[in-house]
PDB file of N, CA and C in Angstrom:
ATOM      1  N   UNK A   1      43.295  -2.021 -25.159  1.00  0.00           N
ATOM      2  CA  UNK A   1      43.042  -0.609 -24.966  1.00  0.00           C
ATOM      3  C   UNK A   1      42.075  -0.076 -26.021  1.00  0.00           C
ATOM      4  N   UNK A   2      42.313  -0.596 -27.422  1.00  0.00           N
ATOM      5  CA  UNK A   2      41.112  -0.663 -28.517  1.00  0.00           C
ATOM      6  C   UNK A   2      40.046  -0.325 -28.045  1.00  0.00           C
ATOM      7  N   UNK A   3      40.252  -1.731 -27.207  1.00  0.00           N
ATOM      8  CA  UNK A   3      38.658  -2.344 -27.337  1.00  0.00           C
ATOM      9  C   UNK A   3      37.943  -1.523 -25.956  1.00  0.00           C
ATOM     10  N   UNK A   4      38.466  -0.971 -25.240  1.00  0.00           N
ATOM     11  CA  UNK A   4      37.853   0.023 -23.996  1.00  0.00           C
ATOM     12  C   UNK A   4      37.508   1.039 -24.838  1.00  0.00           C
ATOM     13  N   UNK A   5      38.177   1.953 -25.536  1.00  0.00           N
ATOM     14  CA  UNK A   5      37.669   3.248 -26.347  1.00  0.00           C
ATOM     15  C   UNK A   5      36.455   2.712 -26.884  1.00  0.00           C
ATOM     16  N   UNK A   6      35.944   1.706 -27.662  1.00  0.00           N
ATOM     17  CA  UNK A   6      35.036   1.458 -28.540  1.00  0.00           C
ATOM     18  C   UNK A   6      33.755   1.038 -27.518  1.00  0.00           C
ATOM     19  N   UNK A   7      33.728   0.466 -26.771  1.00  0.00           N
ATOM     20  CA  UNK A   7      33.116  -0.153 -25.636  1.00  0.00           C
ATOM     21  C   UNK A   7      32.385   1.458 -25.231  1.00  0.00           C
ATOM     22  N   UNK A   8      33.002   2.289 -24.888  1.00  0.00           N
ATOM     23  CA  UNK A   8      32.965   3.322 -24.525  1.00  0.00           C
ATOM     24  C   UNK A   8      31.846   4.685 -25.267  1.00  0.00           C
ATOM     25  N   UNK A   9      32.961   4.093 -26.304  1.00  0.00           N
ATOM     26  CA  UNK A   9      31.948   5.163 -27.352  1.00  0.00           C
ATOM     27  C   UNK A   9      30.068   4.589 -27.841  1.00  0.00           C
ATOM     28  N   UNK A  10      30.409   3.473 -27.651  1.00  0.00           N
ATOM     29  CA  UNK A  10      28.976   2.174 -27.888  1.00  0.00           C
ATOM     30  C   UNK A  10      28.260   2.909 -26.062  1.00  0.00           C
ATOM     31  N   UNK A  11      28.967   2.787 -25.664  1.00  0.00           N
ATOM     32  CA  UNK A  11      28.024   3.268 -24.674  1.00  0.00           C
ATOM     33  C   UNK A  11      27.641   4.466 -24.352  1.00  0.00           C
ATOM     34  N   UNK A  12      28.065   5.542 -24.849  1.00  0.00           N
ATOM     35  CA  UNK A  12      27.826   6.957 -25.172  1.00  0.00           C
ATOM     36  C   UNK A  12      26.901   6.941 -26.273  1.00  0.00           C
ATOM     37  N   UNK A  13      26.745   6.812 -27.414  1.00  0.00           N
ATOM     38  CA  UNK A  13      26.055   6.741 -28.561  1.00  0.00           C
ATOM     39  C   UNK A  13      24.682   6.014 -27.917  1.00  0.00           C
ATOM     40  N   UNK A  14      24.591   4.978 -27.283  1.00  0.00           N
ATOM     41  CA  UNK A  14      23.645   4.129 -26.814  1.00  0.00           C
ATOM     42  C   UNK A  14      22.867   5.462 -25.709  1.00  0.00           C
ATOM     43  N   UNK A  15      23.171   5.977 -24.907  1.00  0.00           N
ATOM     44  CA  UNK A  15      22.556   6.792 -23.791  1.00  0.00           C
ATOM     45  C   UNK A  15      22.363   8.274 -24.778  1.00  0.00           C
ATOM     46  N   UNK A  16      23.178   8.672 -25.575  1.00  0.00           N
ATOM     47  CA  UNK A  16      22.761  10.043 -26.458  1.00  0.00           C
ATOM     48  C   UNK A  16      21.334   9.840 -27.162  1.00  0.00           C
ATOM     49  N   UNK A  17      21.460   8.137 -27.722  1.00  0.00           N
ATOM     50  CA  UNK A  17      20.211   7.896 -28.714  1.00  0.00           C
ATOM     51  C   UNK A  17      18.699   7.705 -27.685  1.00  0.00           C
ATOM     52  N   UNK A  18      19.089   7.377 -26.433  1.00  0.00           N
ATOM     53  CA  UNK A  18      17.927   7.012 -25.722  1.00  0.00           C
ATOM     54  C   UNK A  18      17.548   8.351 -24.624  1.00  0.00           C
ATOM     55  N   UNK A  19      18.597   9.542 -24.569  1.00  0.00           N
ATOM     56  CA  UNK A  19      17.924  10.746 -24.570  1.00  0.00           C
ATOM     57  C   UNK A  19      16.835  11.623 -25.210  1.00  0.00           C
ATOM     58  N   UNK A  20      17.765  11.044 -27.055  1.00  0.00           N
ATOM     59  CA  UNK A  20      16.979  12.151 -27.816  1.00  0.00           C
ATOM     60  C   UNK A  20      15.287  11.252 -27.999  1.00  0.00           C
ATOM     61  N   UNK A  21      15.634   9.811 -27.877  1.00  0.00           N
ATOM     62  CA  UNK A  21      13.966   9.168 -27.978  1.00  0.00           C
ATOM     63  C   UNK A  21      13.178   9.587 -26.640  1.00  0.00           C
ATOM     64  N   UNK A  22      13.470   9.366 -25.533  1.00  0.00           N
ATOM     65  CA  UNK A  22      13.133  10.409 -24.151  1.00  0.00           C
ATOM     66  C   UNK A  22      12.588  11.514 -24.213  1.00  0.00           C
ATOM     67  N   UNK A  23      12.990  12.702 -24.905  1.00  0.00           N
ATOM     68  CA  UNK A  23      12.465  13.922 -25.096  1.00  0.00           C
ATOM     69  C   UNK A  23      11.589  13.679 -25.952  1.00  0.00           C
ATOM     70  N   UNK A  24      11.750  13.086 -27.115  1.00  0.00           N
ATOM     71  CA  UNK A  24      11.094  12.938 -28.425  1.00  0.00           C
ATOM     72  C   UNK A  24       9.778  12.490 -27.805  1.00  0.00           C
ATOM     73  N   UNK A  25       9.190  11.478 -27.208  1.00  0.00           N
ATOM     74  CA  UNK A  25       8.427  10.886 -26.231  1.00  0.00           C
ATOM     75  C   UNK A  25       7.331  11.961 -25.802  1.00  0.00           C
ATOM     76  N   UNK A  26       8.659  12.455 -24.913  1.00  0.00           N
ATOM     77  CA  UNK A  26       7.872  13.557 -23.837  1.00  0.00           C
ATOM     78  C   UNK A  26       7.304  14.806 -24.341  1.00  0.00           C
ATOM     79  N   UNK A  27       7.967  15.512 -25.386  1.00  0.00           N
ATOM     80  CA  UNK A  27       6.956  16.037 -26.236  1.00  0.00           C
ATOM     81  C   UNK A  27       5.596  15.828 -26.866  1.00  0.00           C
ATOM     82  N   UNK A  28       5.635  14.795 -27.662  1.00  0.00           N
ATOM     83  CA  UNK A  28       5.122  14.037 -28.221  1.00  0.00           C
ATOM     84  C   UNK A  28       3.539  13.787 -27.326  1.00  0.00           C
ATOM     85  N   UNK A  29       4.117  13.557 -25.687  1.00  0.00           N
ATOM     86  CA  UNK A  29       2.751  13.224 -25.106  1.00  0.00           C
ATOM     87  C   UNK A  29       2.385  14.902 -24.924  1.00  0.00           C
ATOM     88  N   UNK A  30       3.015  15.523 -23.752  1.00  0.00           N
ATOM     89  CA  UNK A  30       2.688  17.178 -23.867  1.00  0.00           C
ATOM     90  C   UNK A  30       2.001  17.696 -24.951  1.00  0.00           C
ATOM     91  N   UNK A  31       2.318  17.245 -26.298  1.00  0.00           N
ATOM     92  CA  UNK A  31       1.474  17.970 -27.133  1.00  0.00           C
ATOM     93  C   UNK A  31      -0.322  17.390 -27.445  1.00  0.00           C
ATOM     94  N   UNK A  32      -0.052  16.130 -27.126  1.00  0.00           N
ATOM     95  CA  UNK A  32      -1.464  15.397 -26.691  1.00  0.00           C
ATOM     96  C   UNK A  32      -1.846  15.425 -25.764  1.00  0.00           C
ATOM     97  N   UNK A  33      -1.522  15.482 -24.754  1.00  0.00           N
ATOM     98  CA  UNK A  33      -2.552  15.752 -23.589  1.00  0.00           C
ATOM     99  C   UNK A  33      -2.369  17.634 -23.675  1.00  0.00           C
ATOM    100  N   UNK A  34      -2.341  18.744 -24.654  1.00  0.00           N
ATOM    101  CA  UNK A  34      -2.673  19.957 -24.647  1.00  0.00           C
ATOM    102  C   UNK A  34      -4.219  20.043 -25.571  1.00  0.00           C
ATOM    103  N   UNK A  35      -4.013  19.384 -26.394  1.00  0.00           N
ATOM    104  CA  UNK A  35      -5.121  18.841 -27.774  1.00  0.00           C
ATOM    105  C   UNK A  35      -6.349  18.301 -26.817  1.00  0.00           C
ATOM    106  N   UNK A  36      -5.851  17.195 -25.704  1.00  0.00           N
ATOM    107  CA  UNK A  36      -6.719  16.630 -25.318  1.00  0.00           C
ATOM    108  C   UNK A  36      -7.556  17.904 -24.232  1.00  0.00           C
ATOM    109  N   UNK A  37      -7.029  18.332 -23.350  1.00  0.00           N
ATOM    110  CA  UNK A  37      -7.481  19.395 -22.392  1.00  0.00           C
ATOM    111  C   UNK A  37      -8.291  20.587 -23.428  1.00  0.00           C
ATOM    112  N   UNK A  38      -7.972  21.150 -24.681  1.00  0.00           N
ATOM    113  CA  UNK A  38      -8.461  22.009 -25.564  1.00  0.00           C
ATOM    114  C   UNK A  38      -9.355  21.558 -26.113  1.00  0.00           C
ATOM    115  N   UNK A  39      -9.578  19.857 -26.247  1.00  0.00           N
ATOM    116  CA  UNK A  39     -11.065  19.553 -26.490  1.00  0.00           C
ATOM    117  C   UNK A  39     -11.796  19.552 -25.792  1.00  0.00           C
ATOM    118  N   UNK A  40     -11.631  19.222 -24.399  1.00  0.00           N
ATOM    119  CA  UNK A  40     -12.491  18.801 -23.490  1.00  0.00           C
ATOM    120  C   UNK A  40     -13.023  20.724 -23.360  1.00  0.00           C
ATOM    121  N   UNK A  41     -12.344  21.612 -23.077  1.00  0.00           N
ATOM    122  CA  UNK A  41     -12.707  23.080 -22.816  1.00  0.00           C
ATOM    123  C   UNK A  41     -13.901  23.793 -23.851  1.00  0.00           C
ATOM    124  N   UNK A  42     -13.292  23.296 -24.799  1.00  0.00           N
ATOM    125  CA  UNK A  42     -14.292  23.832 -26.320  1.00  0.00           C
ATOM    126  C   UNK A  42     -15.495  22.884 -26.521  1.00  0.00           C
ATOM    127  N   UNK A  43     -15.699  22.114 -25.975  1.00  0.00           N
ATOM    128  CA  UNK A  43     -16.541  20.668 -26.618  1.00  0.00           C
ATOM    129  C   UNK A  43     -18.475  21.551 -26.372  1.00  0.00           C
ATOM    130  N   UNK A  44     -18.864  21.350 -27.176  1.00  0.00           N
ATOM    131  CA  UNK A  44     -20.670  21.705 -27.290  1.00  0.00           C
ATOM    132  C   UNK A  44     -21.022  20.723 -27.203  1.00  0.00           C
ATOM    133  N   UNK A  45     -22.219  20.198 -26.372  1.00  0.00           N
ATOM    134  CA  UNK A  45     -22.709  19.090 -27.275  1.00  0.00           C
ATOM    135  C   UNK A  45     -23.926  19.268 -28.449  1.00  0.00           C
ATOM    136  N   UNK A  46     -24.297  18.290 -29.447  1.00  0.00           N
ATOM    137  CA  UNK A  46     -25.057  18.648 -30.214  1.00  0.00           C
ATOM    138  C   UNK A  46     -26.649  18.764 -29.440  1.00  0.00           C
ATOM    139  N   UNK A  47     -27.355  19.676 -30.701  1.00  0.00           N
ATOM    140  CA  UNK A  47     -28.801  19.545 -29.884  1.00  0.00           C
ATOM    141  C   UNK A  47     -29.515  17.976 -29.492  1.00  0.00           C
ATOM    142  N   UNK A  48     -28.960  17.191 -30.822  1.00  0.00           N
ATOM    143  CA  UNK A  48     -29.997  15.782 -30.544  1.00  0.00           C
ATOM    144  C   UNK A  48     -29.372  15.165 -29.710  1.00  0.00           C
ATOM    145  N   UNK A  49     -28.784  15.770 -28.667  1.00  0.00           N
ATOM    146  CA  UNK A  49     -28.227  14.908 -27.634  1.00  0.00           C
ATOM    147  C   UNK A  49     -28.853  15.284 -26.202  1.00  0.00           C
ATOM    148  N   UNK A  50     -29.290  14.872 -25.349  1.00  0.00           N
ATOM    149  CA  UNK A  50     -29.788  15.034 -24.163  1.00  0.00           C
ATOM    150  C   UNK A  50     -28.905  14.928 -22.977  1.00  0.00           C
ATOM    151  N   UNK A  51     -27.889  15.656 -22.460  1.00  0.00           N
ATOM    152  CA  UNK A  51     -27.162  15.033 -21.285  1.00  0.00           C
ATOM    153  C   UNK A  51     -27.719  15.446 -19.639  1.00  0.00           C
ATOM    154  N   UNK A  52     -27.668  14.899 -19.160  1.00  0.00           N
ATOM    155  CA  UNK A  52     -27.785  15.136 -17.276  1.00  0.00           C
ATOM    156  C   UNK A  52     -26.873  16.173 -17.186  1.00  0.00           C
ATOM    157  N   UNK A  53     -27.857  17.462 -16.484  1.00  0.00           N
ATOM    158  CA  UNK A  53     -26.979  18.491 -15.965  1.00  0.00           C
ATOM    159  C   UNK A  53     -26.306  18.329 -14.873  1.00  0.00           C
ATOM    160  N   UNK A  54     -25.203  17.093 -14.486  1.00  0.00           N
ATOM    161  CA  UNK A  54     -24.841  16.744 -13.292  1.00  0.00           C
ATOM    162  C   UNK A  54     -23.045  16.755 -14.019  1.00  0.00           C
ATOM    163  N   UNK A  55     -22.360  17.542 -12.759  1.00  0.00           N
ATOM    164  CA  UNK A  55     -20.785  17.204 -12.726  1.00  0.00           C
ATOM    165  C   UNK A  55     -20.044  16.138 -13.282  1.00  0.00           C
ATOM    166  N   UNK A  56     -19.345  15.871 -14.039  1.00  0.00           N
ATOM    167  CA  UNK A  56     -19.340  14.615 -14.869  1.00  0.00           C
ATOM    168  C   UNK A  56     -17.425  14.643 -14.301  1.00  0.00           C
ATOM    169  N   UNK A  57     -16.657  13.707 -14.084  1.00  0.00           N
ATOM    170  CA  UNK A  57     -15.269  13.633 -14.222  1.00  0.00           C
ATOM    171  C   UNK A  57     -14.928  12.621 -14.900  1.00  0.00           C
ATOM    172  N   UNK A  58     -14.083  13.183 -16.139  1.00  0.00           N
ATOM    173  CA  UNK A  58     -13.656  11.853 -17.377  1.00  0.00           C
ATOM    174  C   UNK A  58     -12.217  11.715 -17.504  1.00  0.00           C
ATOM    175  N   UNK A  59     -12.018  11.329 -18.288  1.00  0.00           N
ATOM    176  CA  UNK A  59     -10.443  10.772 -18.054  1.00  0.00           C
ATOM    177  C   UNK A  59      -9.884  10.429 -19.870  1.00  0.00           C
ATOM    178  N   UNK A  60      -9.550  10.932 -20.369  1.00  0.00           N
ATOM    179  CA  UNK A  60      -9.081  10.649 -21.934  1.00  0.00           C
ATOM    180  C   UNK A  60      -8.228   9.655 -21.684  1.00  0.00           C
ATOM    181  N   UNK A  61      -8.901   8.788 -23.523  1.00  0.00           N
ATOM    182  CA  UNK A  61      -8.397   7.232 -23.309  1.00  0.00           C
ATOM    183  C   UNK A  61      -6.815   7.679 -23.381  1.00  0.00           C
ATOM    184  N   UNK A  62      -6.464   8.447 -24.784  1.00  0.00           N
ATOM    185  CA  UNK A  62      -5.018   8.132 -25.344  1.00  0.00           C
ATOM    186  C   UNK A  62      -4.133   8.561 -23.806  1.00  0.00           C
ATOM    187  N   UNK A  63      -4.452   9.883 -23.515  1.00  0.00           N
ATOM    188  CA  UNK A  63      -3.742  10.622 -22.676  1.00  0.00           C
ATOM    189  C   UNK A  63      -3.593  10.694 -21.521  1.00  0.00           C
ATOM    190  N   UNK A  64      -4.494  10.268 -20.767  1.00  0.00           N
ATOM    191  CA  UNK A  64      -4.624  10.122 -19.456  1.00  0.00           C
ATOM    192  C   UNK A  64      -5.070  11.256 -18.582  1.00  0.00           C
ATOM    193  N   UNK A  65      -5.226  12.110 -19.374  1.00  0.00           N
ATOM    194  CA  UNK A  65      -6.169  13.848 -19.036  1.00  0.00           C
ATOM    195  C   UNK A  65      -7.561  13.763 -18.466  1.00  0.00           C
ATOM    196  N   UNK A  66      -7.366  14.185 -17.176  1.00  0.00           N
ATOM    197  CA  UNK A  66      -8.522  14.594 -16.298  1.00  0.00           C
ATOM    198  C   UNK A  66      -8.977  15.651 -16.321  1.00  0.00           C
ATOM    199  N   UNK A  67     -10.467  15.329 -16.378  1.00  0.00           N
ATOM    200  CA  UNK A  67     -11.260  16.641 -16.733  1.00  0.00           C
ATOM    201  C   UNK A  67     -12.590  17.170 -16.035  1.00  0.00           C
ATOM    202  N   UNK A  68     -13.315  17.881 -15.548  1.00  0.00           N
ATOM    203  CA  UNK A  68     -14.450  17.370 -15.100  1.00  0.00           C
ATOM    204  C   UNK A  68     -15.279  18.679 -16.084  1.00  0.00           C
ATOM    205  N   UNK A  69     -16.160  17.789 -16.661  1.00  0.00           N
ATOM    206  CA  UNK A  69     -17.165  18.142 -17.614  1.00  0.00           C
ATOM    207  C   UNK A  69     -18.546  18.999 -16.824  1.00  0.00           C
ATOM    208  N   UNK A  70     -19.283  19.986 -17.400  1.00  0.00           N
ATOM    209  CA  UNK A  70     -20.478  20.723 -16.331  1.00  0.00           C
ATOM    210  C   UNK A  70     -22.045  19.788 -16.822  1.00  0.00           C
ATOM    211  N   UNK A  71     -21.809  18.678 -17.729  1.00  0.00           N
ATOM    212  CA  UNK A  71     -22.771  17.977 -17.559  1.00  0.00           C
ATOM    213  C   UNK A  71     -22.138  16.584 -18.074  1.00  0.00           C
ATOM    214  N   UNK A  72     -23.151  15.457 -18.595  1.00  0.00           N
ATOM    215  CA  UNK A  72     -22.840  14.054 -18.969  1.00  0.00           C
ATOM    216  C   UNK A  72     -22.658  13.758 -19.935  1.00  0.00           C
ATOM    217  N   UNK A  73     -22.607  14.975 -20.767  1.00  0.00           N
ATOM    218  CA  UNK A  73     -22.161  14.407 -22.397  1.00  0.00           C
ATOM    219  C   UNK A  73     -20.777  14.758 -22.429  1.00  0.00           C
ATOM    220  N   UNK A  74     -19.656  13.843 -23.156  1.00  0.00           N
ATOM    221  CA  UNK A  74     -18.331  13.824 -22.966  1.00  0.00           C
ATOM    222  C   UNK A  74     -17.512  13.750 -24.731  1.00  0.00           C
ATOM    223  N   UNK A  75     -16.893  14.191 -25.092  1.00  0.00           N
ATOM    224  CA  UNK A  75     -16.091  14.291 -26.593  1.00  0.00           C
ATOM    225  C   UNK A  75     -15.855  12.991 -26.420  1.00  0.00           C
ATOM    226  N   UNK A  76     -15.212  12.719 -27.884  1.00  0.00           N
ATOM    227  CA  UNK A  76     -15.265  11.313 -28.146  1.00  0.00           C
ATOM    228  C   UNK A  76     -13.719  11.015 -27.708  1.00  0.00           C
ATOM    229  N   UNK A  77     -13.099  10.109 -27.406  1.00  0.00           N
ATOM    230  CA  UNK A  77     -12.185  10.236 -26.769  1.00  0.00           C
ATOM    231  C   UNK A  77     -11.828   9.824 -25.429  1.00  0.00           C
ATOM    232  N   UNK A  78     -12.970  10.554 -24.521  1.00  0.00           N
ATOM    233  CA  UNK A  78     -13.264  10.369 -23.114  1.00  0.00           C
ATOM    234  C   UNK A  78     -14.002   9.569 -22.487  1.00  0.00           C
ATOM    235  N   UNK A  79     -14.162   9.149 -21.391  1.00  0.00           N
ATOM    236  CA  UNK A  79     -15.296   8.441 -20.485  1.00  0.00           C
ATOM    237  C   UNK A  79     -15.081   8.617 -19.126  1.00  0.00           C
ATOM    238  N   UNK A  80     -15.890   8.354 -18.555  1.00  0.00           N
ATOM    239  CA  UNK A  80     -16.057   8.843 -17.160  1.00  0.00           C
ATOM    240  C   UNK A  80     -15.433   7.578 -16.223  1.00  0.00           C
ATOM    241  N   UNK A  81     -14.649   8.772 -15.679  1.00  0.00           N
ATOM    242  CA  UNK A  81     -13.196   8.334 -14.761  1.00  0.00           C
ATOM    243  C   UNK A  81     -13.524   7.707 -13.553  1.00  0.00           C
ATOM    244  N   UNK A  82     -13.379   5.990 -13.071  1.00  0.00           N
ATOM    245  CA  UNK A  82     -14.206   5.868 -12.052  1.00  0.00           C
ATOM    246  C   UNK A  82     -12.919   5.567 -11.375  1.00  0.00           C
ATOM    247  N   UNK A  83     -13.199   5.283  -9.682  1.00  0.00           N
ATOM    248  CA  UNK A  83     -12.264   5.348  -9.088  1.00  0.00           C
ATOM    249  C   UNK A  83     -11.338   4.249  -9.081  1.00  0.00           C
TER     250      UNK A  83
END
């Protein structure tokens, strides 16, 4: 009978700890792919850069954030999302 209570509690402690890493996670990305979308919105490019004024759709490495850019120069981070 011990050994059911303990069994028990090992398995409660085990699913509490792999909740709080779960959320911990899921924050964790939410707050990077917000960083990532706030770069892509703000991004200039510099003058010594020349890009094609053509629709660009990129895809951030870390985050997986889709974006579509109003020309071909892209923040560092990104590259263009092929199908």
């Amino acid at each position: 009978m011990i050994m059911f209570h303990l069994v028990r509690k090992l398995i409660l402690l085990v699913v509490i700890i792999g909740a709080i890493l779960f959320f911990y996670f899921n924050i964790k990305n939410a707050s990077d792919l917000q960083k990532a979308l706030d770069q892509a919105q703000s991004f200039i490019p510099t003058v010594d850069k020349i890009c094609a004024q053509k629709v660009t759709i990129a895809i951030h490495n870390q985050t997986g954030a889709i974006y579509t850019f109003p020309n071909s120069c892209l923040p560092e981070g990104w590259k263009v999302k092929t199908n």
